[in-house]
PDB file of N, CA and C in Angstrom:
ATOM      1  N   UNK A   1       0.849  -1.180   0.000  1.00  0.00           N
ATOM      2  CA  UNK A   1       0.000   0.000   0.000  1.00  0.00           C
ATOM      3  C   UNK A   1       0.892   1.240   0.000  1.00  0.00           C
ATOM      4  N   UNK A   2       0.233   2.209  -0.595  1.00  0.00           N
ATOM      5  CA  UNK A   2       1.335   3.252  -0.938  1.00  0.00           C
ATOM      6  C   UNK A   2       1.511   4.112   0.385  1.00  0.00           C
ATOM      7  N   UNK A   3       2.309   5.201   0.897  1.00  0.00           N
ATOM      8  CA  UNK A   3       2.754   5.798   2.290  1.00  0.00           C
ATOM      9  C   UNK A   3       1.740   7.514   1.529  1.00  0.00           C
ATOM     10  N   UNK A   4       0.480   7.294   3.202  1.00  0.00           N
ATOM     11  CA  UNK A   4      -0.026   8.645   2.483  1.00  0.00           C
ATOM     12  C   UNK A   4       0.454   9.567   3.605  1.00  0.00           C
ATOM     13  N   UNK A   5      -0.331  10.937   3.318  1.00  0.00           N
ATOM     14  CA  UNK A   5       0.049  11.831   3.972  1.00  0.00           C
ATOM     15  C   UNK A   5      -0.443  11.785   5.388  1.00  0.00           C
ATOM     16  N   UNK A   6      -1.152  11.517   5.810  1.00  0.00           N
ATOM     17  CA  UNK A   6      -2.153  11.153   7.231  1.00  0.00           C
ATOM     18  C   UNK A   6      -1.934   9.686   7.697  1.00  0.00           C
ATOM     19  N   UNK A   7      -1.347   9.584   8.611  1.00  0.00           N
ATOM     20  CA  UNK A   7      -1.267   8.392   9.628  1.00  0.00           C
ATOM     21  C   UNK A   7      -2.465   7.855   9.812  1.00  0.00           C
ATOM     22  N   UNK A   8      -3.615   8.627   9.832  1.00  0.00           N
ATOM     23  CA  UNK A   8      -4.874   8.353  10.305  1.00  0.00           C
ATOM     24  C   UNK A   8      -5.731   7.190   9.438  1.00  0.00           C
ATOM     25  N   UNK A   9      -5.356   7.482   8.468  1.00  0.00           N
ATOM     26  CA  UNK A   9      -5.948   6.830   6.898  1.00  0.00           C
ATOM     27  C   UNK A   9      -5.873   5.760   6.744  1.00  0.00           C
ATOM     28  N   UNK A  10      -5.437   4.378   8.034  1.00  0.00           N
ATOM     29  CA  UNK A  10      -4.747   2.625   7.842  1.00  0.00           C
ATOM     30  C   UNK A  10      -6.595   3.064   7.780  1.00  0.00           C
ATOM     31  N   UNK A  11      -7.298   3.177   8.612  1.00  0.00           N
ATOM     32  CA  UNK A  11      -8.531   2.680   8.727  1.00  0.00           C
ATOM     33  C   UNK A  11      -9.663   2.765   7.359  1.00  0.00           C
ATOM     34  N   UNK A  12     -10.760   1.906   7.451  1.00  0.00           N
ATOM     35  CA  UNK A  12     -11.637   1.919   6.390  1.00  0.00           C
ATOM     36  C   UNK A  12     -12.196   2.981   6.099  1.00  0.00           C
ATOM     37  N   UNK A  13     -12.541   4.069   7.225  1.00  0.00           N
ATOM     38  CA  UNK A  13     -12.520   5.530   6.701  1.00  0.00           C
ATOM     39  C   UNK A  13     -11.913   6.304   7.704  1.00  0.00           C
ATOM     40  N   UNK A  14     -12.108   7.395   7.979  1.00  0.00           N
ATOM     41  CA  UNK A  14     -12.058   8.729   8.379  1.00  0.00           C
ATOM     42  C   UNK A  14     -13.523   9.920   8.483  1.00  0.00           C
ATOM     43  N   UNK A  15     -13.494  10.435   9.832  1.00  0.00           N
ATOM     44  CA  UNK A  15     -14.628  11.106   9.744  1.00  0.00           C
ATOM     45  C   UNK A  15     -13.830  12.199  10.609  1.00  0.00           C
ATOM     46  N   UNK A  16     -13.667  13.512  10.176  1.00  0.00           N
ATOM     47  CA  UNK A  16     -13.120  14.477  10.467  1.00  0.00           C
ATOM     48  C   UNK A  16     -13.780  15.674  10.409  1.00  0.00           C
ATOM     49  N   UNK A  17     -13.294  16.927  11.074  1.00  0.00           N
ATOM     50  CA  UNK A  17     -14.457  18.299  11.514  1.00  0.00           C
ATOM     51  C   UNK A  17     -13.582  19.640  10.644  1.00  0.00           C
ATOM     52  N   UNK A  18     -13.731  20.106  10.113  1.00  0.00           N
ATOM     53  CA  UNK A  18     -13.283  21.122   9.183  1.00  0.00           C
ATOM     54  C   UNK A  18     -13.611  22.277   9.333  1.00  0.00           C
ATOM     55  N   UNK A  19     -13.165  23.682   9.253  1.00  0.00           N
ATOM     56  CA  UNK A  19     -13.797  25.018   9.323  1.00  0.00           C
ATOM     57  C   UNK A  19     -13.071  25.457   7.781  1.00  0.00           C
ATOM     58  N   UNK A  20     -13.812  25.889   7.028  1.00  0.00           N
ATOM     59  CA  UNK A  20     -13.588  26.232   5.560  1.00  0.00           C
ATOM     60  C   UNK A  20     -13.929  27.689   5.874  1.00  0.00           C
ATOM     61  N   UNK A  21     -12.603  28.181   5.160  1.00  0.00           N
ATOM     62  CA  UNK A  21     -12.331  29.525   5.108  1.00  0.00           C
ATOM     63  C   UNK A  21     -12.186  29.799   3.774  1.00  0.00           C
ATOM     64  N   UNK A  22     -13.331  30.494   2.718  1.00  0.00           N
ATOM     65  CA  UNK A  22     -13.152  30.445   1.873  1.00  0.00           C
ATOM     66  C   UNK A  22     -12.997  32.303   1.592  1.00  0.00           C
ATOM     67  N   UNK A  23     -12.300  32.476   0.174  1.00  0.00           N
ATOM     68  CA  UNK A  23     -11.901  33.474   0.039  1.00  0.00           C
ATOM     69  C   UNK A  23     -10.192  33.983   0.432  1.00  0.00           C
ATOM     70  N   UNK A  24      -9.552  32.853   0.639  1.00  0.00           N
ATOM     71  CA  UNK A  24      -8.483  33.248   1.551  1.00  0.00           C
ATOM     72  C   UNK A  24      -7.463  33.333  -0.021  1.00  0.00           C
ATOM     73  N   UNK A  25      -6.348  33.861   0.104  1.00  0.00           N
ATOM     74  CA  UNK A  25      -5.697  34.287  -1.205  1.00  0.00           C
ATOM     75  C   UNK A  25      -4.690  33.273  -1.016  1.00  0.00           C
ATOM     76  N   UNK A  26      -5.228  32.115  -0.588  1.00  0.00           N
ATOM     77  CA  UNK A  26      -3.717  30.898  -1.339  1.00  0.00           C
ATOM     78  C   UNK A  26      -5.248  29.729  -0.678  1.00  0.00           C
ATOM     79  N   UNK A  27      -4.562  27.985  -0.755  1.00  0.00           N
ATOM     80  CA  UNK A  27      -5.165  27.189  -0.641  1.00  0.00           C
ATOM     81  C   UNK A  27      -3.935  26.692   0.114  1.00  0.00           C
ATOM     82  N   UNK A  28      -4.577  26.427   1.650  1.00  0.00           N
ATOM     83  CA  UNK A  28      -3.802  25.418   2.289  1.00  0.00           C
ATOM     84  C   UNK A  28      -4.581  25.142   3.528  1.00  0.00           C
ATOM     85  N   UNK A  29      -4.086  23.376   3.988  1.00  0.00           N
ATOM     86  CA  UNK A  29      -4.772  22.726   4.925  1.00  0.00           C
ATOM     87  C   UNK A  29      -3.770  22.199   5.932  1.00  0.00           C
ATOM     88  N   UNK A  30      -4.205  22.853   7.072  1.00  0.00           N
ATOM     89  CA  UNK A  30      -3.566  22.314   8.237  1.00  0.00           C
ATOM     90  C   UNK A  30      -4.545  22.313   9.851  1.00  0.00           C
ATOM     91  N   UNK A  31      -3.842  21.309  10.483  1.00  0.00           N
ATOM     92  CA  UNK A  31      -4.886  20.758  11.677  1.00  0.00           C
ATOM     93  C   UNK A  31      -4.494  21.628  12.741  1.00  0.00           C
ATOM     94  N   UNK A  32      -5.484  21.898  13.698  1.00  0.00           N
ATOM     95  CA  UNK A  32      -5.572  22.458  14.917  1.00  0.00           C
ATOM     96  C   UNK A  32      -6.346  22.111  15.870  1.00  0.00           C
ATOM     97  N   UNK A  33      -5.603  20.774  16.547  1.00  0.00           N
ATOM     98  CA  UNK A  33      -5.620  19.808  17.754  1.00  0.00           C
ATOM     99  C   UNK A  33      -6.849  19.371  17.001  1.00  0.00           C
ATOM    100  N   UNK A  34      -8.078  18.922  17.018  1.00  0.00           N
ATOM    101  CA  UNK A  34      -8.862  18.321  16.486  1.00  0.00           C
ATOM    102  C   UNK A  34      -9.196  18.863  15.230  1.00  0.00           C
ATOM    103  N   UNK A  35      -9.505  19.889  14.837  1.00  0.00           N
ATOM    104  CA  UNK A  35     -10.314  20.649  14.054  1.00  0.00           C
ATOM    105  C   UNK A  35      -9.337  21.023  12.685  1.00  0.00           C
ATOM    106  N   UNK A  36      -9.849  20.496  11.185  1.00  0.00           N
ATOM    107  CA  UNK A  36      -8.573  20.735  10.483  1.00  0.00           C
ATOM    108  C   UNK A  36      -9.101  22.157   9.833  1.00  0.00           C
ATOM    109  N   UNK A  37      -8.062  23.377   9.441  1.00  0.00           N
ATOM    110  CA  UNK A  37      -8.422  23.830   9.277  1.00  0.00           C
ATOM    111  C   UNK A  37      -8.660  24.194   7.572  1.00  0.00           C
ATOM    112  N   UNK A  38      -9.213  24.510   6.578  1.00  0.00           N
ATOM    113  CA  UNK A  38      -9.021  24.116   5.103  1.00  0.00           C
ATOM    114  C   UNK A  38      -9.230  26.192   4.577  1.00  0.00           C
ATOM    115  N   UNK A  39      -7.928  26.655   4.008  1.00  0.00           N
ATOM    116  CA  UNK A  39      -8.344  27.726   3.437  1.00  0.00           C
ATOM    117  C   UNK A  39      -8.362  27.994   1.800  1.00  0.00           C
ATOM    118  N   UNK A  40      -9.420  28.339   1.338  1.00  0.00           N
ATOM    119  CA  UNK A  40      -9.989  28.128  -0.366  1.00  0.00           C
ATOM    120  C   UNK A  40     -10.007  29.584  -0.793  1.00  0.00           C
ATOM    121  N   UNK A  41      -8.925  29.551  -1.656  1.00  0.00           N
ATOM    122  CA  UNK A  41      -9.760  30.779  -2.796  1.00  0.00           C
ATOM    123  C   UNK A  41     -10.855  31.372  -2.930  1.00  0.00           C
ATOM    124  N   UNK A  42     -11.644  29.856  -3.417  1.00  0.00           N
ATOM    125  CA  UNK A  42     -13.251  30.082  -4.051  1.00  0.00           C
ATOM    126  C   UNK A  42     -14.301  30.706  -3.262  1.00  0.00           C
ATOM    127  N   UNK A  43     -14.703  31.421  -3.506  1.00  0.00           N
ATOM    128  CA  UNK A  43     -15.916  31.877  -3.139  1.00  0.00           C
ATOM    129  C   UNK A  43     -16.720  30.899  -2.382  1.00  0.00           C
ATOM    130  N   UNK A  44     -17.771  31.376  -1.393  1.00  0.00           N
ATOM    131  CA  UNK A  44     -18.758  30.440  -0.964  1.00  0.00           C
ATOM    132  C   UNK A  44     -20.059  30.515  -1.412  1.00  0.00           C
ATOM    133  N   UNK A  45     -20.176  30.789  -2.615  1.00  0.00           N
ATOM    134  CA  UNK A  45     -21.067  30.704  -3.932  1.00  0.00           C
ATOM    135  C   UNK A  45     -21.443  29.360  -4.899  1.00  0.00           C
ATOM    136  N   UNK A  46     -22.843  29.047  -4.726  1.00  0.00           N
ATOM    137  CA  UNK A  46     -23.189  28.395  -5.356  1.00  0.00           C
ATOM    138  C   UNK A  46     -22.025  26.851  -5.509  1.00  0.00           C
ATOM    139  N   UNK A  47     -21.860  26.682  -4.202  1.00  0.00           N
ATOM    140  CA  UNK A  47     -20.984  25.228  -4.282  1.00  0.00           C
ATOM    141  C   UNK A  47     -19.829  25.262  -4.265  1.00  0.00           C
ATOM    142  N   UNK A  48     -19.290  26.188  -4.791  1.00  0.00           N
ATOM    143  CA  UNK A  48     -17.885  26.337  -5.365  1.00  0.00           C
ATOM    144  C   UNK A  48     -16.972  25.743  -4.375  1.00  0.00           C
ATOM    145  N   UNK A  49     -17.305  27.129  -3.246  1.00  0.00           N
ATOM    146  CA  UNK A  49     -15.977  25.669  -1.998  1.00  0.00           C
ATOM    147  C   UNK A  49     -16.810  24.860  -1.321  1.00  0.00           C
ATOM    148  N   UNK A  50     -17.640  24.140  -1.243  1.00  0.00           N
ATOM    149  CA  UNK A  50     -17.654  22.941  -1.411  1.00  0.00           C
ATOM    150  C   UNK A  50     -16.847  21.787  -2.753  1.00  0.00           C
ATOM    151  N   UNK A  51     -17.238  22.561  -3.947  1.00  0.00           N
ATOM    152  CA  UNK A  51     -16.258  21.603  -4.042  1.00  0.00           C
ATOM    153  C   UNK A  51     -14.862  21.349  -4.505  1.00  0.00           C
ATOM    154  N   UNK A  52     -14.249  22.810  -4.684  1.00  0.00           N
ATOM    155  CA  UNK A  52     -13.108  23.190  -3.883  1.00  0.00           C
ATOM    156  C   UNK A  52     -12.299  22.447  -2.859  1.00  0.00           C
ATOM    157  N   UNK A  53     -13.308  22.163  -1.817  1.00  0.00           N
ATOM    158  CA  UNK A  53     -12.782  21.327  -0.764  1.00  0.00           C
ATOM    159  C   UNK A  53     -12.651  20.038  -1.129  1.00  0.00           C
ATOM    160  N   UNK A  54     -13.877  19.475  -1.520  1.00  0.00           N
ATOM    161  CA  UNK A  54     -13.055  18.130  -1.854  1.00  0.00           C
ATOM    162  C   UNK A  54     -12.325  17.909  -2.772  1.00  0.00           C
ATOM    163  N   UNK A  55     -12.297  18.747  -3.529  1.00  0.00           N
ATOM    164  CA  UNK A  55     -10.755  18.869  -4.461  1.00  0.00           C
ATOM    165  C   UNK A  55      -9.484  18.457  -3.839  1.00  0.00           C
ATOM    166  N   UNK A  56      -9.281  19.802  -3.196  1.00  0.00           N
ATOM    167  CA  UNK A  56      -8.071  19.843  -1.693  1.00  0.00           C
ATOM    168  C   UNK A  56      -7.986  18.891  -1.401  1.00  0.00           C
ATOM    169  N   UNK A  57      -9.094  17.946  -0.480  1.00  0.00           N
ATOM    170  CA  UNK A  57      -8.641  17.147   0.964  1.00  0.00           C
ATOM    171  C   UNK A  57      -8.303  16.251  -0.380  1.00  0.00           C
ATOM    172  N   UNK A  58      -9.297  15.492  -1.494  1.00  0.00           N
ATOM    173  CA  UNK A  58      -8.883  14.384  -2.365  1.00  0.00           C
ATOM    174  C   UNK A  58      -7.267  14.861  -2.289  1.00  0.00           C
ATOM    175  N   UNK A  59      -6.817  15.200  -3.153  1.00  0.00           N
ATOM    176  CA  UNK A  59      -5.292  15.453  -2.758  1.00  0.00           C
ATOM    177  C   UNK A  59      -4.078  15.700  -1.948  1.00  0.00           C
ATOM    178  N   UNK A  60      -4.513  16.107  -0.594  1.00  0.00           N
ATOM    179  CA  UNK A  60      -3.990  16.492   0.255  1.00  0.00           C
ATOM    180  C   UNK A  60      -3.813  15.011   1.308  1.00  0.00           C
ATOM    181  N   UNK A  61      -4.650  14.117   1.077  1.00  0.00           N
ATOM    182  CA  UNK A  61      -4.969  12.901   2.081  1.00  0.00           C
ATOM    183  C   UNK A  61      -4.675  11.531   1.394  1.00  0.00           C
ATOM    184  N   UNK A  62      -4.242  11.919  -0.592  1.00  0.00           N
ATOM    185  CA  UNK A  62      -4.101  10.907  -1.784  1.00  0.00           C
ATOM    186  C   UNK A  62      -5.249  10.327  -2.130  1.00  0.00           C
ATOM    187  N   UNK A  63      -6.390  10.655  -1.776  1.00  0.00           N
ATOM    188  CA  UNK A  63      -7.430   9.417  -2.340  1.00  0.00           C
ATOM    189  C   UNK A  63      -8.355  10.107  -3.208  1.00  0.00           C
ATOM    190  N   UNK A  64      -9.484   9.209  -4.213  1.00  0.00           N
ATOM    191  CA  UNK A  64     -10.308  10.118  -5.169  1.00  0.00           C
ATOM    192  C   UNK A  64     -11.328  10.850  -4.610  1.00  0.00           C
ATOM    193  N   UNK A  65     -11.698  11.778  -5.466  1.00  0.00           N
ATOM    194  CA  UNK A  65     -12.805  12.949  -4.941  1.00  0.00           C
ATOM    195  C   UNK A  65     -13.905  12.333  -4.608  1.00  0.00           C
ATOM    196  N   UNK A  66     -14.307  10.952  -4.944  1.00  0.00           N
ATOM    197  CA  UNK A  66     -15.941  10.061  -4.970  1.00  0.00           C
ATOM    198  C   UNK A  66     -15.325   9.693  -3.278  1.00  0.00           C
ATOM    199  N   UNK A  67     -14.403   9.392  -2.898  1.00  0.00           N
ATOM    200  CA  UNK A  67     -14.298   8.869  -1.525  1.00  0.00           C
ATOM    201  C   UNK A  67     -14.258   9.504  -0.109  1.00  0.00           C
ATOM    202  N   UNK A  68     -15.210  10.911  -0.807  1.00  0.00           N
ATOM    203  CA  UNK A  68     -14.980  12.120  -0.334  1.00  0.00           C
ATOM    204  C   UNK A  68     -16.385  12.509   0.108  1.00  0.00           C
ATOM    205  N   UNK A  69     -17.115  12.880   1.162  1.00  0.00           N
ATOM    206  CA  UNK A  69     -18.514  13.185   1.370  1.00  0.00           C
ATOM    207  C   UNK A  69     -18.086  14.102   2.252  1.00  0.00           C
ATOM    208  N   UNK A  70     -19.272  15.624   2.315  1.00  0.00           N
ATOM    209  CA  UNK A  70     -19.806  16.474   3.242  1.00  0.00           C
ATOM    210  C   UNK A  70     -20.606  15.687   3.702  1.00  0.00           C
ATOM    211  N   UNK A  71     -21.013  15.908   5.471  1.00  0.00           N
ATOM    212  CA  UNK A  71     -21.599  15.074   5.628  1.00  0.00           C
ATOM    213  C   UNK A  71     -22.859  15.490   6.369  1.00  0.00           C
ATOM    214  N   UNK A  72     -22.292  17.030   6.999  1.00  0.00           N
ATOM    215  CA  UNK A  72     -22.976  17.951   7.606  1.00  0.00           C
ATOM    216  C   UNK A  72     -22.093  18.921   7.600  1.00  0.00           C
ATOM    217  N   UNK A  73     -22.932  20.136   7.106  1.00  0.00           N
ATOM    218  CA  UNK A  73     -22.066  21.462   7.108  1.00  0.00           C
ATOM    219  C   UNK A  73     -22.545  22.292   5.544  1.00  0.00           C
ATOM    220  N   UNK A  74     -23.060  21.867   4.673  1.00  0.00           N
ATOM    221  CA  UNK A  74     -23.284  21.996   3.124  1.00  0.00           C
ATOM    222  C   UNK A  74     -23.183  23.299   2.991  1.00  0.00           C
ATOM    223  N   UNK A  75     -24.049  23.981   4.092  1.00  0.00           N
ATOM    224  CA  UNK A  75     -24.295  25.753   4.134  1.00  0.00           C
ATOM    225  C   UNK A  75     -23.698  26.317   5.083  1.00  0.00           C
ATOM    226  N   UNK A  76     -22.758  26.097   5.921  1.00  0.00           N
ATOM    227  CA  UNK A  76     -22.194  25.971   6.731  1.00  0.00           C
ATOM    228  C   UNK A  76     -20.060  26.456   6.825  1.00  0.00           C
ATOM    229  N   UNK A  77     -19.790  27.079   7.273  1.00  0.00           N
ATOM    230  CA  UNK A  77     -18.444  26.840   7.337  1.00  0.00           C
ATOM    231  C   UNK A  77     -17.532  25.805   8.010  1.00  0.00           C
ATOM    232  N   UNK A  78     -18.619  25.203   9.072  1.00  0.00           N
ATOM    233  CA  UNK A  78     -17.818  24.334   9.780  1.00  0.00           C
ATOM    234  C   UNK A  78     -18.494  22.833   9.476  1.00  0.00           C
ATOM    235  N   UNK A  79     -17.849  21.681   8.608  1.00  0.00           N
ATOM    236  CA  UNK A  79     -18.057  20.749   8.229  1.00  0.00           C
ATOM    237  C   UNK A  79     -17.581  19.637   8.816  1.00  0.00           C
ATOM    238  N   UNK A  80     -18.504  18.734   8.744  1.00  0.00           N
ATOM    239  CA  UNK A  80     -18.210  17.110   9.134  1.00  0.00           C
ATOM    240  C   UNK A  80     -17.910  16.543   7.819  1.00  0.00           C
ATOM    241  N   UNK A  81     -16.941  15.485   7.296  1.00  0.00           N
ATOM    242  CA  UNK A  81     -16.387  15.304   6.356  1.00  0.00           C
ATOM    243  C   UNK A  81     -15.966  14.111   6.296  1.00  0.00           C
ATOM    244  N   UNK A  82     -16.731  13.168   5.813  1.00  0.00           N
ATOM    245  CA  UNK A  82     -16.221  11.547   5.776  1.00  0.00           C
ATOM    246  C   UNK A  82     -15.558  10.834   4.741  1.00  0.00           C
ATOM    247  N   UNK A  83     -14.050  10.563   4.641  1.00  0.00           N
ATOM    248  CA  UNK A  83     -13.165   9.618   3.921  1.00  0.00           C
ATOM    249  C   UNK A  83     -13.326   8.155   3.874  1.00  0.00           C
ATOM    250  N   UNK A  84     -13.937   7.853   2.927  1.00  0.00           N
ATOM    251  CA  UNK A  84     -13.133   6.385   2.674  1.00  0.00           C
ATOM    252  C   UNK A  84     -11.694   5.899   2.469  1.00  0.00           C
ATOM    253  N   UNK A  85     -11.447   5.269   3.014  1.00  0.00           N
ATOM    254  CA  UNK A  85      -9.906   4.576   2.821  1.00  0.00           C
ATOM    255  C   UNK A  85      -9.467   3.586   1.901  1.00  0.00           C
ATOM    256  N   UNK A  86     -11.075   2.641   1.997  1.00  0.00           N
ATOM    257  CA  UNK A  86     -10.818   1.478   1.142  1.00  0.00           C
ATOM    258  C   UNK A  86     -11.537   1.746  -0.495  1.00  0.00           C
TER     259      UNK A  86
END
């Protein structure tokens, strides 16, 4: 199995808490003690960072964008966010 970026990820998924800061003038994701924090370009218009974000985390964590769910948070800045692993 390939070496990802998150230790967390041996398991069949991941269910993690996010605060999306969108509008921010670069894209970067980093954790703060529980809470990761995700900052987006995109606007919070019509979806955009939503899916923006799962753009990011798909890449940021190695896995595809389908293994990727909001889970609560849609309208929201602060999101629940569930990974599949397998």
């Amino acid at each position: 199995m390939a070496e990802k970026p998150y230790h967390g990820l041996d398991a069949a998924f991941m269910i993690l808490h996010a605060k999306v800061i969108p509008g921010a003038k670069k894209t970067l994701v980093k954790q703060e003690g529980e809470i990761w924090k995700v900052y987006l370009p995109q606007p919070a218009l019509e979806g955009k960072a939503n899916k923006a974000l799962v753009d990011v985390l798909a890449e940021f964590f190695g896995v595809r964008k389908n293994q990727i769910e909001i889970i609560k948070g849609l309208k929201s800045r602060v999101k629940t966010i569930n990974i599949d692993t397998i």
